[in-house]
N, C-alpha and C. Protein backbone atom coordinates (compact mmCIF):
# COMPACT_ATOMS: atom_id res chain seq x y z
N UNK A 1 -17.58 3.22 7.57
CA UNK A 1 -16.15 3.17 7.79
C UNK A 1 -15.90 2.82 9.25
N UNK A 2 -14.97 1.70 9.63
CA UNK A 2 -14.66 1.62 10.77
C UNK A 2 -14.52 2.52 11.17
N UNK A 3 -13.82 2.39 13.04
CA UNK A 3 -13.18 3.35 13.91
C UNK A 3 -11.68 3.09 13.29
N UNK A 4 -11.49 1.91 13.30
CA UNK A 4 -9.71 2.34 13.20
C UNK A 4 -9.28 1.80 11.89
N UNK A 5 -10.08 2.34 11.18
CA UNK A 5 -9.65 2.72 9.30
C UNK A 5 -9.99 3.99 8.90
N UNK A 6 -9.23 4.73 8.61
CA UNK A 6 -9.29 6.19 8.32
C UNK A 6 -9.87 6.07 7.07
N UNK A 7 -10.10 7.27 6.15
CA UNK A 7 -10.42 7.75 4.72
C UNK A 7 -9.55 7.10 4.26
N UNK A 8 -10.08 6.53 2.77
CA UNK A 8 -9.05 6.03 1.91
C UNK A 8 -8.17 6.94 1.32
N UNK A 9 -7.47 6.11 1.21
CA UNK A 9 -6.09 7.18 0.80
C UNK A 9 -5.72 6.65 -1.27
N UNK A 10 -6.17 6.19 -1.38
CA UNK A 10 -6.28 6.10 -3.11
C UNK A 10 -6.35 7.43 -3.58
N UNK A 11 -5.17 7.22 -4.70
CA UNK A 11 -5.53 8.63 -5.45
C UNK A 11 -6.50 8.75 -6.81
N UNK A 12 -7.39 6.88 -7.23
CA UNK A 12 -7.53 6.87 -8.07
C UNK A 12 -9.04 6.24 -7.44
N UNK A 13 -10.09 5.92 -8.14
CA UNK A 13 -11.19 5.46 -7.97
C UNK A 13 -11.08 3.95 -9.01
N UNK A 14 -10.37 3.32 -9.29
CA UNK A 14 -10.92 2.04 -10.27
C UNK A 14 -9.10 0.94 -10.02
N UNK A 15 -9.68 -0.22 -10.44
CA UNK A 15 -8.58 -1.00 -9.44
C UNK A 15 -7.82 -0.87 -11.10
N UNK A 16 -6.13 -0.87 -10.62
CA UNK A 16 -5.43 -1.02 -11.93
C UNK A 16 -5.17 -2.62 -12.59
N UNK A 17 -5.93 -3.21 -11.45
CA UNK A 17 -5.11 -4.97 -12.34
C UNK A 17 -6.87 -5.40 -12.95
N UNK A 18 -7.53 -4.47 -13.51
CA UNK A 18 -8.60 -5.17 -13.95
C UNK A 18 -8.77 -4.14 -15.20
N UNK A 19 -9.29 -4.84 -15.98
CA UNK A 19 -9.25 -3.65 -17.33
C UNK A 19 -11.04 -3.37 -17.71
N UNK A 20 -11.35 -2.19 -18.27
CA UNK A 20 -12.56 -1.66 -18.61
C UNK A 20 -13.83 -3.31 -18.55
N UNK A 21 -13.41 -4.26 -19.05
CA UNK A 21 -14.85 -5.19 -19.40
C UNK A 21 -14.46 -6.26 -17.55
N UNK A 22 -13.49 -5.83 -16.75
CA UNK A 22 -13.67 -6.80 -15.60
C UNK A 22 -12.60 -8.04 -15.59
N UNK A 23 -11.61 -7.79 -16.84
CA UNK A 23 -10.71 -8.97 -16.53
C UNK A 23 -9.81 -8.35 -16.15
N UNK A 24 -8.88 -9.29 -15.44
CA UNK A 24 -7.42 -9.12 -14.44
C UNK A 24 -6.54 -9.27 -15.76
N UNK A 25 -5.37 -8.27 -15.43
CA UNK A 25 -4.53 -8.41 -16.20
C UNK A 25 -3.41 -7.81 -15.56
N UNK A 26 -2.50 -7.81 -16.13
CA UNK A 26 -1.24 -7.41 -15.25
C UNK A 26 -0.84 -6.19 -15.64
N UNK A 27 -1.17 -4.86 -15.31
CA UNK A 27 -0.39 -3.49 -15.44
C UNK A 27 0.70 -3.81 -16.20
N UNK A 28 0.80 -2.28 -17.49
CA UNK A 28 1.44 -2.24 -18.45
C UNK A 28 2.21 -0.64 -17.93
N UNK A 29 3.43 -0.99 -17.30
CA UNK A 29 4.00 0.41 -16.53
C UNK A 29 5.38 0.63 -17.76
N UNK A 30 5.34 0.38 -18.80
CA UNK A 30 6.20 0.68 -20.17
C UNK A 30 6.81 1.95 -19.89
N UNK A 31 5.32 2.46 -19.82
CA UNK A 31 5.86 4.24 -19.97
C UNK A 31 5.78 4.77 -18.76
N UNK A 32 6.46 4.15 -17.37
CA UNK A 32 6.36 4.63 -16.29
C UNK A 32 7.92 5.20 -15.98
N UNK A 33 8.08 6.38 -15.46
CA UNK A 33 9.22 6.67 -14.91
C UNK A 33 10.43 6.15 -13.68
N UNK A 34 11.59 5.79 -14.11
CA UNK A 34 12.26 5.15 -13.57
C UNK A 34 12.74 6.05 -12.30
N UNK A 35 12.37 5.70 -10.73
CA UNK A 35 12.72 5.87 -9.69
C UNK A 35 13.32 4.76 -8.95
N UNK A 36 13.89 5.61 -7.70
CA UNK A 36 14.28 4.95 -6.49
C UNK A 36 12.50 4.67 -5.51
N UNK A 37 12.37 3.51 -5.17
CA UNK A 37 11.11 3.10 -4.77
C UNK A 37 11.60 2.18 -3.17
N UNK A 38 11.09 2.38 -2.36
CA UNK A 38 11.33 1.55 -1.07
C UNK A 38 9.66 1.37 -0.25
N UNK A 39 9.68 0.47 0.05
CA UNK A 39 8.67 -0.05 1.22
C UNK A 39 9.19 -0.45 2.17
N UNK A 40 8.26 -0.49 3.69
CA UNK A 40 8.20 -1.31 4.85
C UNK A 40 7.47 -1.51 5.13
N UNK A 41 7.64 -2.90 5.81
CA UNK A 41 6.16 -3.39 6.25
C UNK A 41 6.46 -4.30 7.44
N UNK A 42 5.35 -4.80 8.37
CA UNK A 42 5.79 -5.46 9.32
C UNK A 42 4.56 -6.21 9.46
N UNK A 43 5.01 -7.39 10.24
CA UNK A 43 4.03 -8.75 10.99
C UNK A 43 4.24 -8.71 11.78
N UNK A 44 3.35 -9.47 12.72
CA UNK A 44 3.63 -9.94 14.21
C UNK A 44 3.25 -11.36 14.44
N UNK A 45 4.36 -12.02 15.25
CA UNK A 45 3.76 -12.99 15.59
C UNK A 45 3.98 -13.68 16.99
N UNK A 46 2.86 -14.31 17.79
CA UNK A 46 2.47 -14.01 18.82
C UNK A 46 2.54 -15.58 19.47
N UNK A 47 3.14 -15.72 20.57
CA UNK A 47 3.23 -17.28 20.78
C UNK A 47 3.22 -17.78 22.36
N UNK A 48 3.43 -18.66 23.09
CA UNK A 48 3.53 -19.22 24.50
C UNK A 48 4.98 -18.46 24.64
N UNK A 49 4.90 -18.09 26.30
CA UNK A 49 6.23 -17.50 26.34
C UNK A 49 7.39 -18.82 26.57
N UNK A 50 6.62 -19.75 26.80
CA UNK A 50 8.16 -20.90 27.08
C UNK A 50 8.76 -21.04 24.88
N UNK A 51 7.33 -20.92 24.18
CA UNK A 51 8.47 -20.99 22.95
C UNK A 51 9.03 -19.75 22.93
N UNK A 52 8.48 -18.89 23.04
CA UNK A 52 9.33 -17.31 22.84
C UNK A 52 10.53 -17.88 23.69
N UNK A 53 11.12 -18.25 24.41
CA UNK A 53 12.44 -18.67 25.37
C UNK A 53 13.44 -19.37 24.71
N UNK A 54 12.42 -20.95 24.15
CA UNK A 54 13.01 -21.75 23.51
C UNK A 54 13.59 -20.83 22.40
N UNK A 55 12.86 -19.93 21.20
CA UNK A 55 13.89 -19.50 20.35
C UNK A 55 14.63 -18.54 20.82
N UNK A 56 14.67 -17.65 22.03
CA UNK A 56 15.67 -16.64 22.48
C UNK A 56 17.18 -17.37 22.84
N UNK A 57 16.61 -18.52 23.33
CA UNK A 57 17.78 -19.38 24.12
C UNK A 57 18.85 -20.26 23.06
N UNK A 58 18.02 -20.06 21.72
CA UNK A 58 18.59 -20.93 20.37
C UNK A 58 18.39 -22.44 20.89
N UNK A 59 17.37 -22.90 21.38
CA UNK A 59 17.00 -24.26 21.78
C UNK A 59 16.14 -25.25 20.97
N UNK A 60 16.02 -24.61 19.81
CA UNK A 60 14.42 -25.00 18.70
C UNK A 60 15.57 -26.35 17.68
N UNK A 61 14.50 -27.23 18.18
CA UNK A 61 15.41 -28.71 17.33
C UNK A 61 16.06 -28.25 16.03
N UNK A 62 14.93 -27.16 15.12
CA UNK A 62 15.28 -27.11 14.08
C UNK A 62 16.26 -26.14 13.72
N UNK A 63 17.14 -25.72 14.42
CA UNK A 63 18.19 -24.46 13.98
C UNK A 63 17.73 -22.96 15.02
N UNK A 64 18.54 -22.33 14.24
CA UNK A 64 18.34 -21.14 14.99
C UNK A 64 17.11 -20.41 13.69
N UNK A 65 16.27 -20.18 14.44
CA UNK A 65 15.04 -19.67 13.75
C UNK A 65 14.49 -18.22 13.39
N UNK A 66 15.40 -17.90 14.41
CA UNK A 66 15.17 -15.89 13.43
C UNK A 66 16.13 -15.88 12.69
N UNK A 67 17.59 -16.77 12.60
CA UNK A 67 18.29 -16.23 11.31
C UNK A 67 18.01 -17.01 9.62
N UNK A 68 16.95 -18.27 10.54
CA UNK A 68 16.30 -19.02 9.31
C UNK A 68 14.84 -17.52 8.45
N UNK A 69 14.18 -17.45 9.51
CA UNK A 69 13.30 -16.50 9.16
C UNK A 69 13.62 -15.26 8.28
N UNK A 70 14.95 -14.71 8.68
CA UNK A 70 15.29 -13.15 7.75
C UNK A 70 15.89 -14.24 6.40
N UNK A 71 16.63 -15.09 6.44
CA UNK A 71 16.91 -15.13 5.07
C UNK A 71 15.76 -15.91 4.42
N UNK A 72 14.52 -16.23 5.14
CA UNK A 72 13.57 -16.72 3.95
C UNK A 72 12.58 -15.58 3.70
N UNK A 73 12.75 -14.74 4.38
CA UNK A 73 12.10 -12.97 4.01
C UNK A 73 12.62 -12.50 3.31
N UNK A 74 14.37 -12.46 3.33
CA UNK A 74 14.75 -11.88 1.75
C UNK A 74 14.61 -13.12 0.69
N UNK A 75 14.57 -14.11 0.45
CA UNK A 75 14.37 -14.99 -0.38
C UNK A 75 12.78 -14.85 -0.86
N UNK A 76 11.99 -14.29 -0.33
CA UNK A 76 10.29 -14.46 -0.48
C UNK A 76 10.06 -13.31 -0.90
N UNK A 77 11.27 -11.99 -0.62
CA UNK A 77 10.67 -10.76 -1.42
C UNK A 77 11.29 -11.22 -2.50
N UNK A 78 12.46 -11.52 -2.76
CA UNK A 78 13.15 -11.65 -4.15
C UNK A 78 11.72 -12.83 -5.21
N UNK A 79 11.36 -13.39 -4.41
CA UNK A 79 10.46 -14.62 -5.45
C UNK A 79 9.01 -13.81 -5.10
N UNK A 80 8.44 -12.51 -4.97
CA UNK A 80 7.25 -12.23 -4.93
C UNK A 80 6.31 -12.56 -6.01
N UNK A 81 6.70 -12.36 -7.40
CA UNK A 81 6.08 -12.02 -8.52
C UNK A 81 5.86 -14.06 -8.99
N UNK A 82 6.45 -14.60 -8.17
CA UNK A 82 6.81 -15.94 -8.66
C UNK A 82 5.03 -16.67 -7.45
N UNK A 83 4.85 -15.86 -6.67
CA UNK A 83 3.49 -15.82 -5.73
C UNK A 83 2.52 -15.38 -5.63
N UNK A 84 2.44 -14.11 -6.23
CA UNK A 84 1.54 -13.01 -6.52
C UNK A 84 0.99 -12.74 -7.79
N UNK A 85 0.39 -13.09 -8.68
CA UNK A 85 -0.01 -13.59 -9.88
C UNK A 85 0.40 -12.24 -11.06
N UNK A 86 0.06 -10.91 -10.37
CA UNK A 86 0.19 -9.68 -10.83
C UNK A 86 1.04 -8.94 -10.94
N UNK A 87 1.81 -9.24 -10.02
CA UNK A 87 3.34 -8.97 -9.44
C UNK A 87 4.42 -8.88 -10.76
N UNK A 88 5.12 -7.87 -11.21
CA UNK A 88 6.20 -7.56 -11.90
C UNK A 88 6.99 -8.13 -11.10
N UNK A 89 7.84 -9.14 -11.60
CA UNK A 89 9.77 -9.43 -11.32
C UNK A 89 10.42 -8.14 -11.24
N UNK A 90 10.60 -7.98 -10.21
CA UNK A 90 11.56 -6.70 -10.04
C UNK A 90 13.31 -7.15 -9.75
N UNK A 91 14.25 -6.24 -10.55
CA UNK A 91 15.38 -6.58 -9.52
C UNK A 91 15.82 -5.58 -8.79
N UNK A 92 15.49 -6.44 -7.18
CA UNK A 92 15.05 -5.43 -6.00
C UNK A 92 16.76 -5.15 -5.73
N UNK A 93 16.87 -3.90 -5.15
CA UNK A 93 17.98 -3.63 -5.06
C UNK A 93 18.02 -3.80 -3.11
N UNK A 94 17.04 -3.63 -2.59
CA UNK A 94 17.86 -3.85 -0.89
C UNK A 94 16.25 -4.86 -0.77
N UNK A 95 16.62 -5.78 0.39
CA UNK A 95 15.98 -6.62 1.07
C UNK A 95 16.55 -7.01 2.38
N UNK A 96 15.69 -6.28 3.31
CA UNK A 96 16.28 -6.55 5.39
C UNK A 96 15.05 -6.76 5.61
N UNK A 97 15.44 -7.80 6.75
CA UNK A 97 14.38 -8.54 7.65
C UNK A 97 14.64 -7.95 8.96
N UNK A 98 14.02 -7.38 9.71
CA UNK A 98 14.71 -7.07 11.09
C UNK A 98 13.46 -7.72 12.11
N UNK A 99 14.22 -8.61 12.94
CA UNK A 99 12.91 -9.37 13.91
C UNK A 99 13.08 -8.67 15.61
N UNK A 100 12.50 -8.71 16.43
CA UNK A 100 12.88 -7.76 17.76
C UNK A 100 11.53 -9.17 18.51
N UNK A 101 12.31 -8.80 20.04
CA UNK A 101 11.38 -10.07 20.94
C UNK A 101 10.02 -9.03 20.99
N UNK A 102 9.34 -9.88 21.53
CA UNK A 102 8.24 -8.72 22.14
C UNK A 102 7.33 -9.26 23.31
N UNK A 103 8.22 -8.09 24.44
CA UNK A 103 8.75 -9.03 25.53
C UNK A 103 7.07 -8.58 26.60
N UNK A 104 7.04 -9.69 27.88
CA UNK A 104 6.17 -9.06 28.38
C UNK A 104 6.12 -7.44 28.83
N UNK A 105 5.29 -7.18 28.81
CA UNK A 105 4.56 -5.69 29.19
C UNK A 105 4.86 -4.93 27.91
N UNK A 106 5.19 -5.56 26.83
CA UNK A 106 5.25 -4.50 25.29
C UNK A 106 4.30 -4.34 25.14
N UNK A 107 2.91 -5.14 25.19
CA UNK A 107 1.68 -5.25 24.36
C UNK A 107 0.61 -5.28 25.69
N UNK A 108 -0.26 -4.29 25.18
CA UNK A 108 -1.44 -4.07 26.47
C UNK A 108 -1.92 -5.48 26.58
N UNK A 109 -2.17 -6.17 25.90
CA UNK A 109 -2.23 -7.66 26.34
C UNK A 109 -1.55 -8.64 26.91
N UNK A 110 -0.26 -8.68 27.10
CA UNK A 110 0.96 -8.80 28.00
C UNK A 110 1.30 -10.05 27.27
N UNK A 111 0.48 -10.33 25.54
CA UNK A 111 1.02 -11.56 24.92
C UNK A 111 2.88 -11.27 24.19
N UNK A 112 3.77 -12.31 23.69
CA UNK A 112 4.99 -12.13 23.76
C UNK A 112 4.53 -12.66 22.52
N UNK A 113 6.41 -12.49 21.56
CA UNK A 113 6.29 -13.50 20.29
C UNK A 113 7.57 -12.48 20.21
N UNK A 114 7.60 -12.45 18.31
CA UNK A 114 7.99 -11.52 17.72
C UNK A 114 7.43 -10.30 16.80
N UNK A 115 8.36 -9.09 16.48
CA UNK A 115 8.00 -8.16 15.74
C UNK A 115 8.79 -8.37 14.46
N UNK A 116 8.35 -8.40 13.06
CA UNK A 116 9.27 -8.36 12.36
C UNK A 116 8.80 -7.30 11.27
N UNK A 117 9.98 -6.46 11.14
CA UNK A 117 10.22 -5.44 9.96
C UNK A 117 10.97 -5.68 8.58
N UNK A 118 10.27 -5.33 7.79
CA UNK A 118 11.18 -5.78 6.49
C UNK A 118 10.83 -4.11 5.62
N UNK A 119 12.04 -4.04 4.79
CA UNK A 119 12.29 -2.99 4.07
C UNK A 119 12.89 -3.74 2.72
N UNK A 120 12.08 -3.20 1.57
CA UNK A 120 12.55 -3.42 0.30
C UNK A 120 12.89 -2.65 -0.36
N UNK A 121 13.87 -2.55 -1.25
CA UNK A 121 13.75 -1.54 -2.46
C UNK A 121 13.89 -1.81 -3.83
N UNK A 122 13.90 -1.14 -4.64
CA UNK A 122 14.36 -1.50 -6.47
C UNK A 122 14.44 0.17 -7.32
N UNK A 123 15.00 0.05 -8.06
CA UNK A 123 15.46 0.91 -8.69
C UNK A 123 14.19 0.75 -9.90
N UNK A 124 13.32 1.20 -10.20
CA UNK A 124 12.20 0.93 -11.29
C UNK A 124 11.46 1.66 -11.31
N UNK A 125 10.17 1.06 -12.25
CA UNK A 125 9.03 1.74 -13.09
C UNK A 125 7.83 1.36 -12.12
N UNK A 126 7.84 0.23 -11.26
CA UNK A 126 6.63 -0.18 -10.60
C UNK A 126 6.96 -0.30 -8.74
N UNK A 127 5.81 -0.32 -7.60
CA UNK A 127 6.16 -0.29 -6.71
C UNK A 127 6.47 -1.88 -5.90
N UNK A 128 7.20 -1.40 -4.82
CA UNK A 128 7.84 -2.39 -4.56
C UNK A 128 7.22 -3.12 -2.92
N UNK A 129 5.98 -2.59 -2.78
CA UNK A 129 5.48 -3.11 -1.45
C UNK A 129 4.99 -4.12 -1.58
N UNK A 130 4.28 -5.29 -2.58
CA UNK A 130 4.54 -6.40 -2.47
C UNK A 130 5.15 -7.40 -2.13
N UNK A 131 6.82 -7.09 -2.22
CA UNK A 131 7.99 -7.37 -1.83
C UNK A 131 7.94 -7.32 -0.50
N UNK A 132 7.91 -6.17 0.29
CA UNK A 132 7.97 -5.75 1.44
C UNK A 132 7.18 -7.14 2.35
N UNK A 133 5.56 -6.56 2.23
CA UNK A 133 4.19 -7.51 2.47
C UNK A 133 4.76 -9.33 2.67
N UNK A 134 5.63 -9.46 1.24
CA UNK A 134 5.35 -10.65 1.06
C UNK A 134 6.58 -11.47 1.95
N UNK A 135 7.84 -10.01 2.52
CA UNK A 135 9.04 -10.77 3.10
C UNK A 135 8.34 -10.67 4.62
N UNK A 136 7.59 -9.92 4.94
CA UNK A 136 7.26 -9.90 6.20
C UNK A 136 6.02 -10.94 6.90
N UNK A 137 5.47 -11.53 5.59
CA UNK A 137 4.50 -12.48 5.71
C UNK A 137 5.37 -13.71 6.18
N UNK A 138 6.38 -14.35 5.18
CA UNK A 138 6.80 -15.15 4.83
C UNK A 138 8.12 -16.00 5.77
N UNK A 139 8.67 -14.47 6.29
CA UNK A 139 9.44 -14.38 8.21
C UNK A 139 8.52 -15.26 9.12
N UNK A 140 7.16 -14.79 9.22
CA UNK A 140 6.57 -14.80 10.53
C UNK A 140 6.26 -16.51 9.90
N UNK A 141 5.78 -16.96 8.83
CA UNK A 141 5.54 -18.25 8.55
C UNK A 141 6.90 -18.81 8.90
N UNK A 142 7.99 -18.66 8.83
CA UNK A 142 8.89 -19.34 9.04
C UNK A 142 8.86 -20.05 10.23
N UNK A 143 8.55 -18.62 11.15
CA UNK A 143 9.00 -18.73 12.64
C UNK A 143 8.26 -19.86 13.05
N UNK A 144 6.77 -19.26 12.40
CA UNK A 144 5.67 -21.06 13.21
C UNK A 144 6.01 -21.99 12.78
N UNK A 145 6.31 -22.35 11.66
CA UNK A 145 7.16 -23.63 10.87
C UNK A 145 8.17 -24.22 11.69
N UNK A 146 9.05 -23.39 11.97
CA UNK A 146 10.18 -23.77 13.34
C UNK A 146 10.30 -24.40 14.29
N UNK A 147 8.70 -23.67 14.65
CA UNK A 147 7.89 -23.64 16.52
C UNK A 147 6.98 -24.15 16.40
N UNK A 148 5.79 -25.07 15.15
CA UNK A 148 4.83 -25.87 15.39
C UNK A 148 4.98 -26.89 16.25
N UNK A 149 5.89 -27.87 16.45
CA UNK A 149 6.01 -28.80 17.04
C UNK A 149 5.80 -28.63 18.28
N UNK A 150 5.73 -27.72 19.21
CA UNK A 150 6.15 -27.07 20.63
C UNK A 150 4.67 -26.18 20.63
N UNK A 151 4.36 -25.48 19.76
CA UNK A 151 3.31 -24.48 20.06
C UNK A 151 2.23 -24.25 19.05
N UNK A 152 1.33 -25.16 18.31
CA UNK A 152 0.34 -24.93 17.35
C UNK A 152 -0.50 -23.58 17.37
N UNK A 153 -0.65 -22.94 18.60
CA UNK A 153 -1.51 -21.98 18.62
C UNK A 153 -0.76 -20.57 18.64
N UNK A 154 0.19 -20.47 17.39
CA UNK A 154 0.81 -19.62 17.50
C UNK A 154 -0.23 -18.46 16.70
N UNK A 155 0.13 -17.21 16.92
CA UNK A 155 -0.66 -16.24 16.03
C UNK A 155 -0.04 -15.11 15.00
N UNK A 156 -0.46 -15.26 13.84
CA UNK A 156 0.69 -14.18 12.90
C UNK A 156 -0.88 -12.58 12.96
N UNK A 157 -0.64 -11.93 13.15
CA UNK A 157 -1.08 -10.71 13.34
C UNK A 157 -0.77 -9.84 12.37
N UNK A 158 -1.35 -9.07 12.26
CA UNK A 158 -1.02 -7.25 11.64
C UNK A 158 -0.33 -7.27 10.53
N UNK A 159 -0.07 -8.09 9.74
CA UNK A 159 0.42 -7.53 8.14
C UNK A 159 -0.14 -6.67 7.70
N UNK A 160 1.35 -5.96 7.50
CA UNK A 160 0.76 -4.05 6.89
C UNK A 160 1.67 -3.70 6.05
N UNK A 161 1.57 -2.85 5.62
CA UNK A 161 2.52 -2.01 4.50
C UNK A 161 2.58 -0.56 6.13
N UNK A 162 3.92 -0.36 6.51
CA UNK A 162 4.23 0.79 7.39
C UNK A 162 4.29 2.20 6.31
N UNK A 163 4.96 2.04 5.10
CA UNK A 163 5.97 3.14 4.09
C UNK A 163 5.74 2.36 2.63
N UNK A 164 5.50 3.68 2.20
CA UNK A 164 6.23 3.60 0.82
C UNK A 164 6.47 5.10 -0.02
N UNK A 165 7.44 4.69 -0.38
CA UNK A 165 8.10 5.87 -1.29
C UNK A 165 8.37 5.79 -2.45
N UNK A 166 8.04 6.91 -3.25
CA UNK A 166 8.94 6.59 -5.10
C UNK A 166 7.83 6.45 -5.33
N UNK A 167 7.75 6.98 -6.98
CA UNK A 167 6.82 6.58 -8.20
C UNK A 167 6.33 7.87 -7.95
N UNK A 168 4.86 7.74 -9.11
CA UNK A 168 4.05 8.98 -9.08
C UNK A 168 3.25 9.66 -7.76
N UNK A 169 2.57 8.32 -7.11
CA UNK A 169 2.03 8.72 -6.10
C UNK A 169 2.80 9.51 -4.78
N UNK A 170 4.23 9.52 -4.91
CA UNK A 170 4.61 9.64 -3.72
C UNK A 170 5.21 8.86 -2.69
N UNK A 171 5.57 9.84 -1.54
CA UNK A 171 5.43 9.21 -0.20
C UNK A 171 4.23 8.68 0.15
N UNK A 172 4.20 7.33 0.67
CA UNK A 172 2.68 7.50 2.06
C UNK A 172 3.49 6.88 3.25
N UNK A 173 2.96 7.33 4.03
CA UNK A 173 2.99 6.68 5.76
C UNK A 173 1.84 6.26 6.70
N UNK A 174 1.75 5.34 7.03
CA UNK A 174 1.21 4.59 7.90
C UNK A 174 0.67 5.96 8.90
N UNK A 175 -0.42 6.15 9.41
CA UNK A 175 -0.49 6.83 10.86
C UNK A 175 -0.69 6.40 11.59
N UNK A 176 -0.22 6.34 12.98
CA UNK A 176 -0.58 5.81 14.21
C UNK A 176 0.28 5.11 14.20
């Protein structure tokens, strides 16, 4: 076990999208109880500080690019299951993108970019951090999409699941 991966936190020992003989199949949550379910999750992405400027300053040929980014994060959680092969169609009831600069001296490395947070929810039988994962992935792709022209060596970092709540398992939280 790494240093900075704790004990697994599974409450189960065997993966649920594979069935007894080894094929993938898609979870059968029929008889699962209907909750309130929310995730968060966040990316990072990491770039030259003259583009970090260019999009602070709204100077990027192609539009303004963090308000392109949150609505293709809620558009990418809403289409998860349409990406994710396993993925239940959920109808998610909240989807926020929240992006923040990340300015010098935030990061012991003194690199800049953005932080982006996304929170999902749905009212259902199955969980909803896919959603989360997939709006916070899908932000930070935006942003380089935006900013390739100006900065190829941009870096998307740290996709994580921060939270999740609802269903059988519970709460979990991220530590650290």
């Amino acid at each position: 076990m790494s240093q900075e991966q704790g004990p697994r936190d599974a409450y189960r020992d065997q993966l649920t999208h594979v069935d007894e003989k080894g094929d993938v199949r898609m979870v059968d949550v029929s008889d699962k109880a209907v909750t309130k379910r929310i995730a968060t999750a966040e990316g990072t992405i990491l770039m030259h500080p003259e583009t970090q400027a260019m999009v602070l300053e709204d100077k990027a040929k192609k539009g303004d690019v963090l308000a392109c980014a949150r609505v293709a994060g809620i558009m990418a959680a809403k289409r998860t299951s349409d990406l994710i092969p396993m993925c239940h169609p959920l109808p998610i009831t909240k989807a926020k993108v929240d992006i923040e600069a990340i300015n010098p001296g935030d990061r012991p490395d003194g690199r800049v970019g953005f932080h982006v947070v996304t929170t999902t929810g749905v009212t259902g039988v199955t969980g909803i951090e896919m959603e989360a994962l997939t709006a916070a992935s899908v932000a930070c792709l935006t942003i380089y999409d935006m900013c390739k022209a100006v900065d190829r060596g941009m870096e998307i970092t740290d996709v994580r699941l921060l939270l999740k709540e609802g269903g059988r398992s519970g709460t979990w939280v991220r530590e650290g």
